[in-house]
Protein backbone atom coordinates (compact mmCIF):
# COMPACT_ATOMS: atom_id res chain seq x y z
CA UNK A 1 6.94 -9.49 22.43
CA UNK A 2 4.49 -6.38 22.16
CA UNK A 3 0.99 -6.96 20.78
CA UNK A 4 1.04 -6.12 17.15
CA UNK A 5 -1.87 -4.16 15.38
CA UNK A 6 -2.78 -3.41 11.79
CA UNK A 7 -4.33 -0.57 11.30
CA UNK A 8 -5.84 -1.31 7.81
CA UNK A 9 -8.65 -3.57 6.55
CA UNK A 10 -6.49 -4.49 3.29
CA UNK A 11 -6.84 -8.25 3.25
CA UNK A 12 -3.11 -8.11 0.73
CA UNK A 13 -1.95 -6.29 4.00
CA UNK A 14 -3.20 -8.95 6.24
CA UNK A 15 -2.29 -12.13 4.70
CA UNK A 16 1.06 -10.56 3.75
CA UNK A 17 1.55 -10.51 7.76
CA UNK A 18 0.60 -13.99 8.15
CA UNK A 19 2.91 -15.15 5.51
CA UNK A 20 5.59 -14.30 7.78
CA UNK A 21 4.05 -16.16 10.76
CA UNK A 22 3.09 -13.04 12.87
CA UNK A 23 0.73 -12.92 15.23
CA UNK A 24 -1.67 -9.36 15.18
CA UNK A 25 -4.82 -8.20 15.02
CA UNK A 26 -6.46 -5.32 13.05
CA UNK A 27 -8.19 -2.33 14.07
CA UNK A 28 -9.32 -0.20 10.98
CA UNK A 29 -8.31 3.56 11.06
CA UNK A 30 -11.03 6.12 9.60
CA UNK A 31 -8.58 8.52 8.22
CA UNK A 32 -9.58 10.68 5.44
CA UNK A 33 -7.38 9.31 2.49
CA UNK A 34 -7.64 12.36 0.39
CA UNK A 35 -4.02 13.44 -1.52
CA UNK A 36 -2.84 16.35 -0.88
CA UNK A 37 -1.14 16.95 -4.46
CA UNK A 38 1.35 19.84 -2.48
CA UNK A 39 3.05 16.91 -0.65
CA UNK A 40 5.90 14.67 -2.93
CA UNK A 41 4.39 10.79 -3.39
CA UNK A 42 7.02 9.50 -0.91
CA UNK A 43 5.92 12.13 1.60
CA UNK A 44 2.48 11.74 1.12
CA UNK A 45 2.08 8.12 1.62
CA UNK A 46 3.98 8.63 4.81
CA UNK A 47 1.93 11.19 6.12
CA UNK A 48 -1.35 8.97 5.47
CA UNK A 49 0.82 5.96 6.92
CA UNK A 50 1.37 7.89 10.25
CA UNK A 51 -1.99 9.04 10.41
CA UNK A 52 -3.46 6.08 9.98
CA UNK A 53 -0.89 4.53 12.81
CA UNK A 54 -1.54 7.61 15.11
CA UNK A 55 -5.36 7.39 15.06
CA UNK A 56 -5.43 3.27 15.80
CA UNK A 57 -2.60 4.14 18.47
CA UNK A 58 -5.10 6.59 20.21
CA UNK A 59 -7.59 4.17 20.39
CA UNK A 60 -5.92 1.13 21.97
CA UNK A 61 -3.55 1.61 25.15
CA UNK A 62 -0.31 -0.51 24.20
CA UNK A 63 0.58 -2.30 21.11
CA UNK A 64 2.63 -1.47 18.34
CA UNK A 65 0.91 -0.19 15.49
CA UNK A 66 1.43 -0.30 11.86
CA UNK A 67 -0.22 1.66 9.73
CA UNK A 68 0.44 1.88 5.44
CA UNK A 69 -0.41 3.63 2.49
CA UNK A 70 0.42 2.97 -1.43
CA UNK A 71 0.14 5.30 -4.22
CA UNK A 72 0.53 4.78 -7.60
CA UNK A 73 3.00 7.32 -9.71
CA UNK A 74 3.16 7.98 -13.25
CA UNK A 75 4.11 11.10 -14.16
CA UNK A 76 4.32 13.22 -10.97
CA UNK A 77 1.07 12.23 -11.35
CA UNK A 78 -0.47 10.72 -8.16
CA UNK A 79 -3.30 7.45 -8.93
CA UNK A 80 -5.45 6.44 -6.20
CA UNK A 81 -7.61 4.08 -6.03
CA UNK A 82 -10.40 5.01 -8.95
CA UNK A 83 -13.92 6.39 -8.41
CA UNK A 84 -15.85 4.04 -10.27
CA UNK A 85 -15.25 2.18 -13.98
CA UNK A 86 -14.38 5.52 -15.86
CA UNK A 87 -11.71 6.34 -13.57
CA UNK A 88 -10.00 2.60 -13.77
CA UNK A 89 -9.93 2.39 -17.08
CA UNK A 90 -9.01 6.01 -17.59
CA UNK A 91 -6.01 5.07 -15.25
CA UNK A 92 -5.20 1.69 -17.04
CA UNK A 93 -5.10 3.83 -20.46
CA UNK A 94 -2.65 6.03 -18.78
CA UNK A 95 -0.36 3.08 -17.65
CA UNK A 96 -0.59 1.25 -20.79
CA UNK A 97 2.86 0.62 -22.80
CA UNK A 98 4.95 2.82 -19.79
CA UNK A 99 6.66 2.81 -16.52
CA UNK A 100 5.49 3.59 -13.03
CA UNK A 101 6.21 4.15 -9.64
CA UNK A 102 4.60 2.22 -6.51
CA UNK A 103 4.97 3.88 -3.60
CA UNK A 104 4.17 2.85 -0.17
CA UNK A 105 4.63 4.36 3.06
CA UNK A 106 4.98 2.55 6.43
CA UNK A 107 4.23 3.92 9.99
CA UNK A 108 4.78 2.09 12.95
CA UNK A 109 3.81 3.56 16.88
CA UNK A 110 4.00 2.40 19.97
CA UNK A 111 1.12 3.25 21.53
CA UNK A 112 2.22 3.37 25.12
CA UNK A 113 5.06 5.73 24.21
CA UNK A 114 4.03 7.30 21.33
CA UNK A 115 7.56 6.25 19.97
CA UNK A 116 7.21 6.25 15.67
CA UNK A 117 9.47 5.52 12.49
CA UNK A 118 8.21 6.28 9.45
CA UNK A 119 9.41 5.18 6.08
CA UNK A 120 8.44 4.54 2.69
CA UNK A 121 9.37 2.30 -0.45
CA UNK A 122 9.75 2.32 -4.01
CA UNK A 123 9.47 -0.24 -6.97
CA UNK A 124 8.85 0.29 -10.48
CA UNK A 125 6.78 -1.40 -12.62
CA UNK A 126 6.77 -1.82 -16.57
CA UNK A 127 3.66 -2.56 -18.28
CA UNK A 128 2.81 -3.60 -21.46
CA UNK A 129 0.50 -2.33 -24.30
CA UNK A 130 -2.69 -2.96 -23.13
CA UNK A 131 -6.01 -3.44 -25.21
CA UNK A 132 -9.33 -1.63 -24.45
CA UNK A 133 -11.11 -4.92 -24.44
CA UNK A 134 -8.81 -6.50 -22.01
CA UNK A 135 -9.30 -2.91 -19.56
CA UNK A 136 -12.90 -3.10 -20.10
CA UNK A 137 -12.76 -7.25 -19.57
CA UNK A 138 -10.58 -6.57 -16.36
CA UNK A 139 -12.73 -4.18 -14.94
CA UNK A 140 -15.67 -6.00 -14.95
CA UNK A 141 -13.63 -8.24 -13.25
CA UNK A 142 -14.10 -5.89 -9.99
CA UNK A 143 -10.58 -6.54 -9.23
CA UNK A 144 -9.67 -2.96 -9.51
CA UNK A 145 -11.79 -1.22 -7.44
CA UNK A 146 -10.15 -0.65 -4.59
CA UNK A 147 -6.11 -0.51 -5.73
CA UNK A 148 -4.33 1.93 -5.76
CA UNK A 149 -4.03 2.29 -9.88
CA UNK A 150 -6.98 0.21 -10.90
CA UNK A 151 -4.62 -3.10 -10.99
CA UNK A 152 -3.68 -5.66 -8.65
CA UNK A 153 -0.32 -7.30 -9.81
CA UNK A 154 -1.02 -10.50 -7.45
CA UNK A 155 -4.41 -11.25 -9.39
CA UNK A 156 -5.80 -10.95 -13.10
CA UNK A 157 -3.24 -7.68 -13.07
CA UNK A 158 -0.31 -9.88 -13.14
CA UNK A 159 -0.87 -10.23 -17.04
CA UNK A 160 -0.46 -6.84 -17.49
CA UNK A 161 3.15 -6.18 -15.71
CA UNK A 162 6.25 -6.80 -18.22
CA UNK A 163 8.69 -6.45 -14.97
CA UNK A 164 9.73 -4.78 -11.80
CA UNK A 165 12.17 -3.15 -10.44
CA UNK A 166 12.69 -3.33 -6.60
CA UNK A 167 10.15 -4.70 -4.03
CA UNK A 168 7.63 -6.78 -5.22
CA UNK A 169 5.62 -6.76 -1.78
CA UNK A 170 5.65 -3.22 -2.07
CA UNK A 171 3.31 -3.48 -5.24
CA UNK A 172 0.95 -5.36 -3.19
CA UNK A 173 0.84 -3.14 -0.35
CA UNK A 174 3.38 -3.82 2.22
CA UNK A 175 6.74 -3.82 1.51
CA UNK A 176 7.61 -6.98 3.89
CA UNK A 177 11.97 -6.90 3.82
CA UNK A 178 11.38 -2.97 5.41
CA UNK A 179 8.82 -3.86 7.51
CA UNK A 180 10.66 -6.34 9.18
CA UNK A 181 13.66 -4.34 9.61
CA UNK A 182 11.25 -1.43 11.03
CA UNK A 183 9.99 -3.76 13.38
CA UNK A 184 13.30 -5.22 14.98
CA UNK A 185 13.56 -1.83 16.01
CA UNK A 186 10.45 -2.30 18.42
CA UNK A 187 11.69 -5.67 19.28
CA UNK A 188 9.90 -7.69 17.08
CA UNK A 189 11.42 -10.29 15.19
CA UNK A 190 10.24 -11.99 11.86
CA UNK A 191 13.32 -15.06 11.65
């Protein structure tokens, strides 16, 4: 079996790997993450996801890389992950008492052949009216600061989320039932 890389420093990322028992090791891309707003979500994330995949995949000599990306939609209205306080709770106003989409591409290379697929996932997610003391309460939490929308729905920002629709994975940042069906592909196997 091919070594197996990630090319994030997400730990949700990582220990969603090791929940299915594979063995990799992580090599952190430096890609600028900026959004380009002229590119649709599902493209988008897959650009990033490729980029991020391409540049680890330059720097190692074999391996197969996988790199990821999640965005946060509401809208046609593309949320990152927030600047700073303002921004999260500006965000969590916005998602307050509506629907969403979670979008997150998947790249994976081989770096000794430069052979790629590229895909990307959807799931929906309903929240509930939200309260400005529970935002403000939740962001001095720090558990937004670095998801994509300000909320995480496998921690405090589970309280938030009234349902899904789709992949739950996906909302966490790697959408595991595509991954694995990407990777047989590059003969790996998760069962």
């Amino acid at each position: 079996m091919p070594d197996l890389i990630l090319a994030s420093a997400s730990p949700r990322r990582r220990d969603l790997l090791q929940q299915l028992g594979l063995e990799f090791s992580i090599q952190v891309s430096n890609v600028d993450e900026t959004v380009d707003v002229s590119l649709a979500p599902g493209l988008l994330v897959e650009s990033l996801a490729r980029q991020k995949a391409e540049h680890v995949a330059g720097m190692v000599k074999t391996g197969i890389v996988i790199g990821a990306d999640t965005v946060v939609v509401q809208d046609d209205s593309i949320l990152g992950k927030p600047a700073g306080p303002e921004e999260a709770a500006a965000m969590l106003r916005r998602l307050s008492g509506t629907s969403h989409r979670v979008i997150t591409g998947v790249a994976l290379i081989d770096a000794a052949t430069g052979r790629e697929r590229v895909e990307h996932e959807v799931t929906t997610v309903r929240f509930r009216e939200l309260q400005n003391r529970e935002i403000a309460n939740y962001i001095a939490s720090g558990e937004p600061a670095d998801k994509a929308g300000a909320y995480a729905i496998q921690g405090l920002g589970s309280v938030f989320v009234l349902g899904i629709e789709g992949c739950y994975f996906n909302v966490v940042g790697l959408p595991v039932a595509r991954l694995a069906g990407m990777l047989k592909d590059f003969g790996i196997t998760v069962l």
